[in-house]
PDB file of N, CA and C in Angstrom:
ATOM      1  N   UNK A   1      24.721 -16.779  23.216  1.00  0.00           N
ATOM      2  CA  UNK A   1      23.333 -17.062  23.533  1.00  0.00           C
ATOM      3  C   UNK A   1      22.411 -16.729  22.368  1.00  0.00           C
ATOM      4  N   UNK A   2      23.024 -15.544  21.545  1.00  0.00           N
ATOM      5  CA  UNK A   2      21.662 -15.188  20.844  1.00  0.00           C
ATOM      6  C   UNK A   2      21.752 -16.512  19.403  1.00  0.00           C
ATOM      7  N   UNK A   3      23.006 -16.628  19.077  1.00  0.00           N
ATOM      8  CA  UNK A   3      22.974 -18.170  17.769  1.00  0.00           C
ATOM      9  C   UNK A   3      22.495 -19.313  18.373  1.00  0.00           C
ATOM     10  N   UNK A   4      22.071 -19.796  19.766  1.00  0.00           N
ATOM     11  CA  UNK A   4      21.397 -20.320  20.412  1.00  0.00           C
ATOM     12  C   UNK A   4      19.877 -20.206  20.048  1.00  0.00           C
ATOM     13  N   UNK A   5      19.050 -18.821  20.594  1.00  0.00           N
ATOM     14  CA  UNK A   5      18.017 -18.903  20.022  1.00  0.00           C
ATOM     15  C   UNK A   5      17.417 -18.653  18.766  1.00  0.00           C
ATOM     16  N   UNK A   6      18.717 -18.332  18.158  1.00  0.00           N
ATOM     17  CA  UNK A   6      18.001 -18.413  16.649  1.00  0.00           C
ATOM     18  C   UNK A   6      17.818 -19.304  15.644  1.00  0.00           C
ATOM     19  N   UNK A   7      18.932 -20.602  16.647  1.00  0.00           N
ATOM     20  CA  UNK A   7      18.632 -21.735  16.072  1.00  0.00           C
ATOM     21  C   UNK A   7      17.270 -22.766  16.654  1.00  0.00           C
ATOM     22  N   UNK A   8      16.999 -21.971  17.897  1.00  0.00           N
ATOM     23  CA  UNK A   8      15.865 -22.774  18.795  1.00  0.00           C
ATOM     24  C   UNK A   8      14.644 -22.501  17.680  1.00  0.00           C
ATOM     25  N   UNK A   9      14.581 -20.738  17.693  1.00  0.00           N
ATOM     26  CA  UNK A   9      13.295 -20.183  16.250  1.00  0.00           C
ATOM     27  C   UNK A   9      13.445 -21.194  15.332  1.00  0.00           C
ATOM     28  N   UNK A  10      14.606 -21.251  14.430  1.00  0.00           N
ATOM     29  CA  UNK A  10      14.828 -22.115  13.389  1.00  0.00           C
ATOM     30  C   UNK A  10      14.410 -23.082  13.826  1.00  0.00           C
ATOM     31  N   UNK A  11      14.603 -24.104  14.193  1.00  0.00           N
ATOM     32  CA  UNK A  11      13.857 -25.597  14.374  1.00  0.00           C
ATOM     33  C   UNK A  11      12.611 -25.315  14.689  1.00  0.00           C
ATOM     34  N   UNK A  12      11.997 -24.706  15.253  1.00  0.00           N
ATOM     35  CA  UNK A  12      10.553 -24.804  15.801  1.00  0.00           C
ATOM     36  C   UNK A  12       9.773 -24.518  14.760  1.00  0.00           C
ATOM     37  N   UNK A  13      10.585 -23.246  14.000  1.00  0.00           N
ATOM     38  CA  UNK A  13       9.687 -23.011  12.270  1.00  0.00           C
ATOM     39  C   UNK A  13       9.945 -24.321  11.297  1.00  0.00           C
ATOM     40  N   UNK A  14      10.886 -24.677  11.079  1.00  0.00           N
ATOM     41  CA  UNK A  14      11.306 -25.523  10.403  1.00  0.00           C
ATOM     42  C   UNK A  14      10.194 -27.264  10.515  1.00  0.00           C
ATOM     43  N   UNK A  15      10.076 -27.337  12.016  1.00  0.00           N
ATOM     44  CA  UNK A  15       9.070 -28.634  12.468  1.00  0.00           C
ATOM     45  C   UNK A  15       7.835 -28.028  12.080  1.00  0.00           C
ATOM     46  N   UNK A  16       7.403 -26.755  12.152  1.00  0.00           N
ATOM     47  CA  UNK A  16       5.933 -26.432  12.100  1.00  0.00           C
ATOM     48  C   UNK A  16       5.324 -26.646  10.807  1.00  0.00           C
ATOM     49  N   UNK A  17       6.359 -25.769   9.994  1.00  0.00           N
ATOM     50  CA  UNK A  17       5.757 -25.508   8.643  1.00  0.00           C
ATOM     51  C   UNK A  17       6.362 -25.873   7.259  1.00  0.00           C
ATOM     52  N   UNK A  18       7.751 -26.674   7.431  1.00  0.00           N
ATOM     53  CA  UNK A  18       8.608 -27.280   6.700  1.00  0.00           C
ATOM     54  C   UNK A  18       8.578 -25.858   5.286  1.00  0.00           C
ATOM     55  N   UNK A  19       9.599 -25.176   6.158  1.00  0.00           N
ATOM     56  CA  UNK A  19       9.205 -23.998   5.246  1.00  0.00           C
ATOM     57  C   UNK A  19      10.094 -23.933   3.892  1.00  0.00           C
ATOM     58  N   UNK A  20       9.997 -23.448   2.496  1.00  0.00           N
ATOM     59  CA  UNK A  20      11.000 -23.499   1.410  1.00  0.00           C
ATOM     60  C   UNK A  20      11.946 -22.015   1.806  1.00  0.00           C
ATOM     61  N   UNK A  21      11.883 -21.286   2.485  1.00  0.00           N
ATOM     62  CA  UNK A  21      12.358 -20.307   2.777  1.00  0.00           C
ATOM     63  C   UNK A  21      12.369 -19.701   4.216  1.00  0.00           C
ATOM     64  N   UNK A  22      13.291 -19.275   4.744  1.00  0.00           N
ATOM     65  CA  UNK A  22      13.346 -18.760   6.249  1.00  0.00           C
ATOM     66  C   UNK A  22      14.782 -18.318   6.656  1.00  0.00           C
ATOM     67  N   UNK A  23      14.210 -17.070   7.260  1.00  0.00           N
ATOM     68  CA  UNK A  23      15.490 -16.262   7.698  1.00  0.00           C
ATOM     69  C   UNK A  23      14.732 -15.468   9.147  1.00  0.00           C
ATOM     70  N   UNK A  24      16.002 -15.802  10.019  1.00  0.00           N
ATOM     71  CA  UNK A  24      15.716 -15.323  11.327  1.00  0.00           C
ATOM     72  C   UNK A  24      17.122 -14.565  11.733  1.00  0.00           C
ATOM     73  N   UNK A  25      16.443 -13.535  11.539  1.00  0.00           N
ATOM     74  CA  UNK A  25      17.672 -12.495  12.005  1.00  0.00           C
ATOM     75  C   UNK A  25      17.348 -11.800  13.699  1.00  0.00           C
ATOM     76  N   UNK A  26      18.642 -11.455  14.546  1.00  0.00           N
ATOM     77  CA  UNK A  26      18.460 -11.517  16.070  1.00  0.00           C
ATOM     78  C   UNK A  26      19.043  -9.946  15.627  1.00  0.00           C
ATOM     79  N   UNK A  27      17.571  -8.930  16.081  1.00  0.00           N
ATOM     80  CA  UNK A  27      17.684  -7.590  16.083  1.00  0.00           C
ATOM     81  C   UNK A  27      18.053  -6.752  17.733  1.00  0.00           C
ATOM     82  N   UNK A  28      18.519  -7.829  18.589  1.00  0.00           N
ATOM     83  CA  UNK A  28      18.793  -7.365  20.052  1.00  0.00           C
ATOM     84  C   UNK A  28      19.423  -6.339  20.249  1.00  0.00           C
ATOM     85  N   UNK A  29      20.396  -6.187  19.643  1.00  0.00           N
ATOM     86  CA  UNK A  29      21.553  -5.175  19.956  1.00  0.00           C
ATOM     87  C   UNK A  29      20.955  -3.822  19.154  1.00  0.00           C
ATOM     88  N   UNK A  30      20.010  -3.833  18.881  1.00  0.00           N
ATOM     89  CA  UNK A  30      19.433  -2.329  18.246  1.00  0.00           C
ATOM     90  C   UNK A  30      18.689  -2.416  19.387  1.00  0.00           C
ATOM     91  N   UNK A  31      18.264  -2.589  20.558  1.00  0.00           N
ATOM     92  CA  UNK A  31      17.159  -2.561  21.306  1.00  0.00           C
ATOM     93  C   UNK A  31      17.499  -2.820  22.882  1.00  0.00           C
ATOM     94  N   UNK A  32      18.943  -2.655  22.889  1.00  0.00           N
ATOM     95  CA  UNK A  32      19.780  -1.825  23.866  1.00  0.00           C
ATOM     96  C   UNK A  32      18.865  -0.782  24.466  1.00  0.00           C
ATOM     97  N   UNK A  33      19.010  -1.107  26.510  1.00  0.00           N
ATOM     98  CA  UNK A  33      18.401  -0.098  27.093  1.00  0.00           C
ATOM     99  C   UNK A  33      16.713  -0.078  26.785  1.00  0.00           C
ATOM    100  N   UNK A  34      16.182  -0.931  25.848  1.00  0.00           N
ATOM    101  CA  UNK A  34      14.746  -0.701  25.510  1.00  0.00           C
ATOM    102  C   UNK A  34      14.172  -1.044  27.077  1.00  0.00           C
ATOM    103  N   UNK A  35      12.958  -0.926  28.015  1.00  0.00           N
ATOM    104  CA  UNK A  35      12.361  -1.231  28.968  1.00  0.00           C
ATOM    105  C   UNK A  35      12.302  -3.138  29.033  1.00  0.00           C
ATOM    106  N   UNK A  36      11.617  -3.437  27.359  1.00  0.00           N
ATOM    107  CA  UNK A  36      11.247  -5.091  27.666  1.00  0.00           C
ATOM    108  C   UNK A  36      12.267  -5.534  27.333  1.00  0.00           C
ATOM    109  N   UNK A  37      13.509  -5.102  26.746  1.00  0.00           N
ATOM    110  CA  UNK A  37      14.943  -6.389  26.486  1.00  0.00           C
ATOM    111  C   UNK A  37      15.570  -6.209  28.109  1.00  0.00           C
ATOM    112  N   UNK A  38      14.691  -5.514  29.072  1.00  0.00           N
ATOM    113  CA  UNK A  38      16.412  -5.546  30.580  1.00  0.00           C
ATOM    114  C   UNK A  38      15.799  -7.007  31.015  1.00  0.00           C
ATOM    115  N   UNK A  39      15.055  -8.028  30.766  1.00  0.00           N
ATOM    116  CA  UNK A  39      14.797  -8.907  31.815  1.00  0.00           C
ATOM    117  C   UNK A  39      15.665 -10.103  30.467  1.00  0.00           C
ATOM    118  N   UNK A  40      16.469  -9.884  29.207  1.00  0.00           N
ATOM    119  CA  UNK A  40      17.239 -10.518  29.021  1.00  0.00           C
ATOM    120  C   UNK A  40      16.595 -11.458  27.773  1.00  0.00           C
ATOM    121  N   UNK A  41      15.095 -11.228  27.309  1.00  0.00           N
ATOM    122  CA  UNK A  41      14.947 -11.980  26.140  1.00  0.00           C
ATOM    123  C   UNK A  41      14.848 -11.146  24.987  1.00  0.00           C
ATOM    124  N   UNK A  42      14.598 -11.225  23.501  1.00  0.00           N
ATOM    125  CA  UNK A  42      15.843 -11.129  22.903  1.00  0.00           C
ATOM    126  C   UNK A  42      14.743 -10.606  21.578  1.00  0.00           C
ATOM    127  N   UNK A  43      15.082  -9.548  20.619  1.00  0.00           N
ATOM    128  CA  UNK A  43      14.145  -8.803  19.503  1.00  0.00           C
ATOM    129  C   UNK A  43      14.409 -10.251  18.316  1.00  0.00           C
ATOM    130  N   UNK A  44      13.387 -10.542  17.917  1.00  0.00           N
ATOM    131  CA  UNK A  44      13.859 -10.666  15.983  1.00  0.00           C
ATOM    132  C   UNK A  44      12.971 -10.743  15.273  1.00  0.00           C
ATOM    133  N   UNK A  45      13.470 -10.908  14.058  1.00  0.00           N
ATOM    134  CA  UNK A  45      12.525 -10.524  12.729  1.00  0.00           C
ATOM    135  C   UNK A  45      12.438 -12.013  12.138  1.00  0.00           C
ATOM    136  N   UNK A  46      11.752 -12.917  11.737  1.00  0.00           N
ATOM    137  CA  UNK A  46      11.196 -13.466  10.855  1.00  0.00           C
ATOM    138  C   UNK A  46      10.848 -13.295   9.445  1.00  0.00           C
ATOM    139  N   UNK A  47      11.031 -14.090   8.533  1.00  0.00           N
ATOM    140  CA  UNK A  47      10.463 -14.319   7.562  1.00  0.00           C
ATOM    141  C   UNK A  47      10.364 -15.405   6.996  1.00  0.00           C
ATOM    142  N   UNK A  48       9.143 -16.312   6.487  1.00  0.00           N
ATOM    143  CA  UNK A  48       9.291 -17.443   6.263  1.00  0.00           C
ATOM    144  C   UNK A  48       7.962 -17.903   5.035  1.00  0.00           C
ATOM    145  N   UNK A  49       8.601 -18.688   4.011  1.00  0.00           N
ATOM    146  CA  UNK A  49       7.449 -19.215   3.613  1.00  0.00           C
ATOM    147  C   UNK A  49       7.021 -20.512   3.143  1.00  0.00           C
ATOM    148  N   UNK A  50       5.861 -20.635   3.236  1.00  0.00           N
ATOM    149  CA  UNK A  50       5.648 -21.866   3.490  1.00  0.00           C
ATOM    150  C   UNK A  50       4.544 -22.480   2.624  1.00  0.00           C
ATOM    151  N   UNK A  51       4.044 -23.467   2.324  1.00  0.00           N
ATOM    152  CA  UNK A  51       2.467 -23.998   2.304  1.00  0.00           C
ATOM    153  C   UNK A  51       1.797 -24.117   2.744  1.00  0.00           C
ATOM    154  N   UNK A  52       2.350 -24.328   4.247  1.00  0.00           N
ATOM    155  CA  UNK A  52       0.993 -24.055   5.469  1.00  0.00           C
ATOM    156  C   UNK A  52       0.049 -23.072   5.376  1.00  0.00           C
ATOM    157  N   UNK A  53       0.725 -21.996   4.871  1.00  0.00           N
ATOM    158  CA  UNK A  53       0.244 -20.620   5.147  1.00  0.00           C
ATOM    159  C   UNK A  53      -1.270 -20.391   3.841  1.00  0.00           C
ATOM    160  N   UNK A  54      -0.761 -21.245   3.291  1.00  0.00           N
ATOM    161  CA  UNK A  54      -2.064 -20.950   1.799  1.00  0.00           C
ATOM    162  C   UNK A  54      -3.102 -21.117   2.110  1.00  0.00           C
ATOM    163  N   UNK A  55      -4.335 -19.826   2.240  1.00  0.00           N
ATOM    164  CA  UNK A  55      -5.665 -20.081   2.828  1.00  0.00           C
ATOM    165  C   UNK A  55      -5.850 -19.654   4.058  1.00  0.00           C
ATOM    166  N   UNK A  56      -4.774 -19.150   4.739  1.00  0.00           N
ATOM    167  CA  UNK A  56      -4.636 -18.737   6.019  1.00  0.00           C
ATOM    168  C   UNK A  56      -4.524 -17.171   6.287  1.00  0.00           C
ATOM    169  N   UNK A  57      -5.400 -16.456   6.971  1.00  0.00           N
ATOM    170  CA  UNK A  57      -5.005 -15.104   7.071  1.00  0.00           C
ATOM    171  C   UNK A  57      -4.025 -14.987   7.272  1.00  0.00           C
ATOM    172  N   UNK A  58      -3.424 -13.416   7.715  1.00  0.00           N
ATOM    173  CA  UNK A  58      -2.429 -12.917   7.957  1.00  0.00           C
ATOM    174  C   UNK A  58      -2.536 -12.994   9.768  1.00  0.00           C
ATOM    175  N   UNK A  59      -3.529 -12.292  10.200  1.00  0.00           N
ATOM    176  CA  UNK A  59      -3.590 -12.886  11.887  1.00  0.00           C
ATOM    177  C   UNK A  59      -3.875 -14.253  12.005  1.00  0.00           C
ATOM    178  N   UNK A  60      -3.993 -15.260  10.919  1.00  0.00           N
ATOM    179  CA  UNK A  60      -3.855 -16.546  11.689  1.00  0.00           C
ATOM    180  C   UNK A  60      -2.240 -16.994  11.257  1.00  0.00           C
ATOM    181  N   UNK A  61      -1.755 -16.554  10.440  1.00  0.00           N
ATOM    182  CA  UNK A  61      -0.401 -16.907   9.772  1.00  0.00           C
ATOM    183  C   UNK A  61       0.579 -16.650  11.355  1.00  0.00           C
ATOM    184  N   UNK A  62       0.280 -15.621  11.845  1.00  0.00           N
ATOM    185  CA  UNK A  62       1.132 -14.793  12.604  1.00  0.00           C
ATOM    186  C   UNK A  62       0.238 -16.335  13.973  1.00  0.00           C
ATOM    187  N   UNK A  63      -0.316 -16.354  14.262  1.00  0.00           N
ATOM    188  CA  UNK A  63      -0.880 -17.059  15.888  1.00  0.00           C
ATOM    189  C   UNK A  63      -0.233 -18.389  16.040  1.00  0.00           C
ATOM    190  N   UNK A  64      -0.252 -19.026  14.085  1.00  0.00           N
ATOM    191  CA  UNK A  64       0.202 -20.021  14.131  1.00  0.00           C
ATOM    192  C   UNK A  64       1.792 -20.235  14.551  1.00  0.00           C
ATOM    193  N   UNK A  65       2.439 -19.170  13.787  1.00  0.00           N
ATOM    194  CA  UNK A  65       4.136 -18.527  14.509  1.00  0.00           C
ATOM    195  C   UNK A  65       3.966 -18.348  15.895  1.00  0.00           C
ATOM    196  N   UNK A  66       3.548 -17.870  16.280  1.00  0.00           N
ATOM    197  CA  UNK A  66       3.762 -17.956  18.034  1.00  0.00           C
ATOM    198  C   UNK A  66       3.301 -19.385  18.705  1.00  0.00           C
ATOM    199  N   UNK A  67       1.929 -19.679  17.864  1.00  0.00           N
ATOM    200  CA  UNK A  67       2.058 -21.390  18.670  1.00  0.00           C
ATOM    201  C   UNK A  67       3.389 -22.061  18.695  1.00  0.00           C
ATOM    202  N   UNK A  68       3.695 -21.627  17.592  1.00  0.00           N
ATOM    203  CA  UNK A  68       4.915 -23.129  17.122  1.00  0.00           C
ATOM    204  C   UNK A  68       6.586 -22.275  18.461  1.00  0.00           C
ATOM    205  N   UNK A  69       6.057 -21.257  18.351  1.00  0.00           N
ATOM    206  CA  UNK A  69       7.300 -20.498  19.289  1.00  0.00           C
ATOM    207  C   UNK A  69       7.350 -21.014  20.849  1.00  0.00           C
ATOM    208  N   UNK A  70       5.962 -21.052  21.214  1.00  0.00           N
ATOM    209  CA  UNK A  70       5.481 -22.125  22.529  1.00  0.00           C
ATOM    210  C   UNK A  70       6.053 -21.461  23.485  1.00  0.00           C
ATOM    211  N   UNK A  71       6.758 -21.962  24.511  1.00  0.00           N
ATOM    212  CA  UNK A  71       6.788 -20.931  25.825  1.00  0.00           C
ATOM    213  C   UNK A  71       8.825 -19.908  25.471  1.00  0.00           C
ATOM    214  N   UNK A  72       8.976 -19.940  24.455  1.00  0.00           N
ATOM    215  CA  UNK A  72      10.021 -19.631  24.022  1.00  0.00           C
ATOM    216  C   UNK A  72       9.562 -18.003  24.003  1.00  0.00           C
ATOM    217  N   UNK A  73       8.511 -17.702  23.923  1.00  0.00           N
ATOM    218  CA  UNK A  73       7.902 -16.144  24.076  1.00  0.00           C
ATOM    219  C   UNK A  73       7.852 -15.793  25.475  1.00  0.00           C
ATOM    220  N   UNK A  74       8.397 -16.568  26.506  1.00  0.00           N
ATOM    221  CA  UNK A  74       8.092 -16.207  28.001  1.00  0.00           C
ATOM    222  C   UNK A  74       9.381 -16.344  28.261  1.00  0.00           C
ATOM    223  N   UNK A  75      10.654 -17.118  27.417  1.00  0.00           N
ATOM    224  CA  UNK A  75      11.438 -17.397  28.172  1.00  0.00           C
ATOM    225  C   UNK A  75      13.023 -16.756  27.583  1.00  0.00           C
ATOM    226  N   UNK A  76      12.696 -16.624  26.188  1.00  0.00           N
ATOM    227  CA  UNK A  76      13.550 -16.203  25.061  1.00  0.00           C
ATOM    228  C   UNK A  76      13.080 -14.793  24.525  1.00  0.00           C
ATOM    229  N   UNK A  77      12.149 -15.320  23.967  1.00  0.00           N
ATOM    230  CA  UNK A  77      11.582 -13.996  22.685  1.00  0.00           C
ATOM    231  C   UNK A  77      10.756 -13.008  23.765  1.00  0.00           C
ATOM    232  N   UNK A  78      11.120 -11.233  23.292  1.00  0.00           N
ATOM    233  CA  UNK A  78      10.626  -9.987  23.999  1.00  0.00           C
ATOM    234  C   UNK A  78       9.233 -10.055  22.308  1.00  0.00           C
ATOM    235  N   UNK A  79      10.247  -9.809  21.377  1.00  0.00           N
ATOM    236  CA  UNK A  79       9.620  -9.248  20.462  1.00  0.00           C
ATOM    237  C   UNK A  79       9.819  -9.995  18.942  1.00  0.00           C
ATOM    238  N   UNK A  80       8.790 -10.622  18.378  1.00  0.00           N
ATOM    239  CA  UNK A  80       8.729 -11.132  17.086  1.00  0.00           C
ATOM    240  C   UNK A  80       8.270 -10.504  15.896  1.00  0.00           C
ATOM    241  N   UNK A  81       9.559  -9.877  15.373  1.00  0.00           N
ATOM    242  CA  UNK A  81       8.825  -9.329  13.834  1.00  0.00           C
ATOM    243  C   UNK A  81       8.189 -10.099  12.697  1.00  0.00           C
ATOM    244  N   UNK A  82       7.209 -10.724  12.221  1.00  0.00           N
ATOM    245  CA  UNK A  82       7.135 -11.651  11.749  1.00  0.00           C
ATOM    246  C   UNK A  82       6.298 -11.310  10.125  1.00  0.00           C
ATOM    247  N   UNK A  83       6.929 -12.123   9.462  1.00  0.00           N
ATOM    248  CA  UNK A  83       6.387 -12.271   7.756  1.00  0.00           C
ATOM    249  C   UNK A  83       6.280 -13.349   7.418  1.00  0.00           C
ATOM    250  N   UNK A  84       4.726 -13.879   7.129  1.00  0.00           N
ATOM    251  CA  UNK A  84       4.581 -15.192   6.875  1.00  0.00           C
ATOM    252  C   UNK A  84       3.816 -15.829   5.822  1.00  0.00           C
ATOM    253  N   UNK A  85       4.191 -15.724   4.939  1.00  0.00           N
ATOM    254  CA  UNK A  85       3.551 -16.104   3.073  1.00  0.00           C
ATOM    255  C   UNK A  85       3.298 -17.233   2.941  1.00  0.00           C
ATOM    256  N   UNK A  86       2.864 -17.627   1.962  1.00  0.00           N
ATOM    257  CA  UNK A  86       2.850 -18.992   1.670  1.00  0.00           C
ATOM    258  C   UNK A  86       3.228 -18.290   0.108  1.00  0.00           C
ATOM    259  N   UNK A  87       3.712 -19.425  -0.816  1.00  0.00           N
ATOM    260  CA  UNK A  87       4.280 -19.361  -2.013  1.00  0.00           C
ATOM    261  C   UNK A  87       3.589 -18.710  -2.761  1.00  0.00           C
ATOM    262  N   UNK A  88       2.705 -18.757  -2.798  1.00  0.00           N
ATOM    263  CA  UNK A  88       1.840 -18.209  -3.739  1.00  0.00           C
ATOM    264  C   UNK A  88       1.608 -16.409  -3.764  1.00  0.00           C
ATOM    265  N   UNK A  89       1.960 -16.220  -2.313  1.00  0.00           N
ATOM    266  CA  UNK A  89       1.974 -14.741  -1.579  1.00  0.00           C
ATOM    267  C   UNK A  89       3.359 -13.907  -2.150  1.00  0.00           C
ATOM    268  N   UNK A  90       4.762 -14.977  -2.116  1.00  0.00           N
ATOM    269  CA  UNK A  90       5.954 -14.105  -2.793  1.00  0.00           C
ATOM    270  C   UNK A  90       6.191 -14.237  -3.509  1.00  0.00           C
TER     271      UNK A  90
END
């Protein structure tokens, strides 16, 4: 299940922001027993960069990642670590 949603993240970043860089790593199993992983959705970390992002804060960089995540935060994702540059940023 979890190479499932990390390929669901992957495409949804991938359509949003046609990124030159992205890595989605599934941090679940460190987060064993946590209160918000018992109903079964799932920790990870992000990092991605893009051109979208140039000109864009850091709280809009991050709103735009959860738009593009869509109801995958209600149904999949507990918790999104997220890093979101644009080229010019790394």
């Amino acid at each position: 299940m979890t190479e499932a949603r990390v390929a669901m993240i992957r495409e949804r970043l991938e359509q949003a922001f046609a990124p030159v860089e992205l890595e989605v790593v599934d941090d679940s199993h460190r987060h064993r027993g946590h209160p918000g992983a018992r109903d079964g959705r799932g920790h990870f970390q992000v990092r991605i960069v893009s051109p979208a992002f140039a000109g864009m804060s850091r709280l809009a960089r991050h709103r735009a990642v959860y738009e593009a995540m869509g109801a995958l935060m209600q149904t999949d994702i507990h918790a999104l670590n997220i890093e979101a540059v644009s080229e010019n940023d790394s």
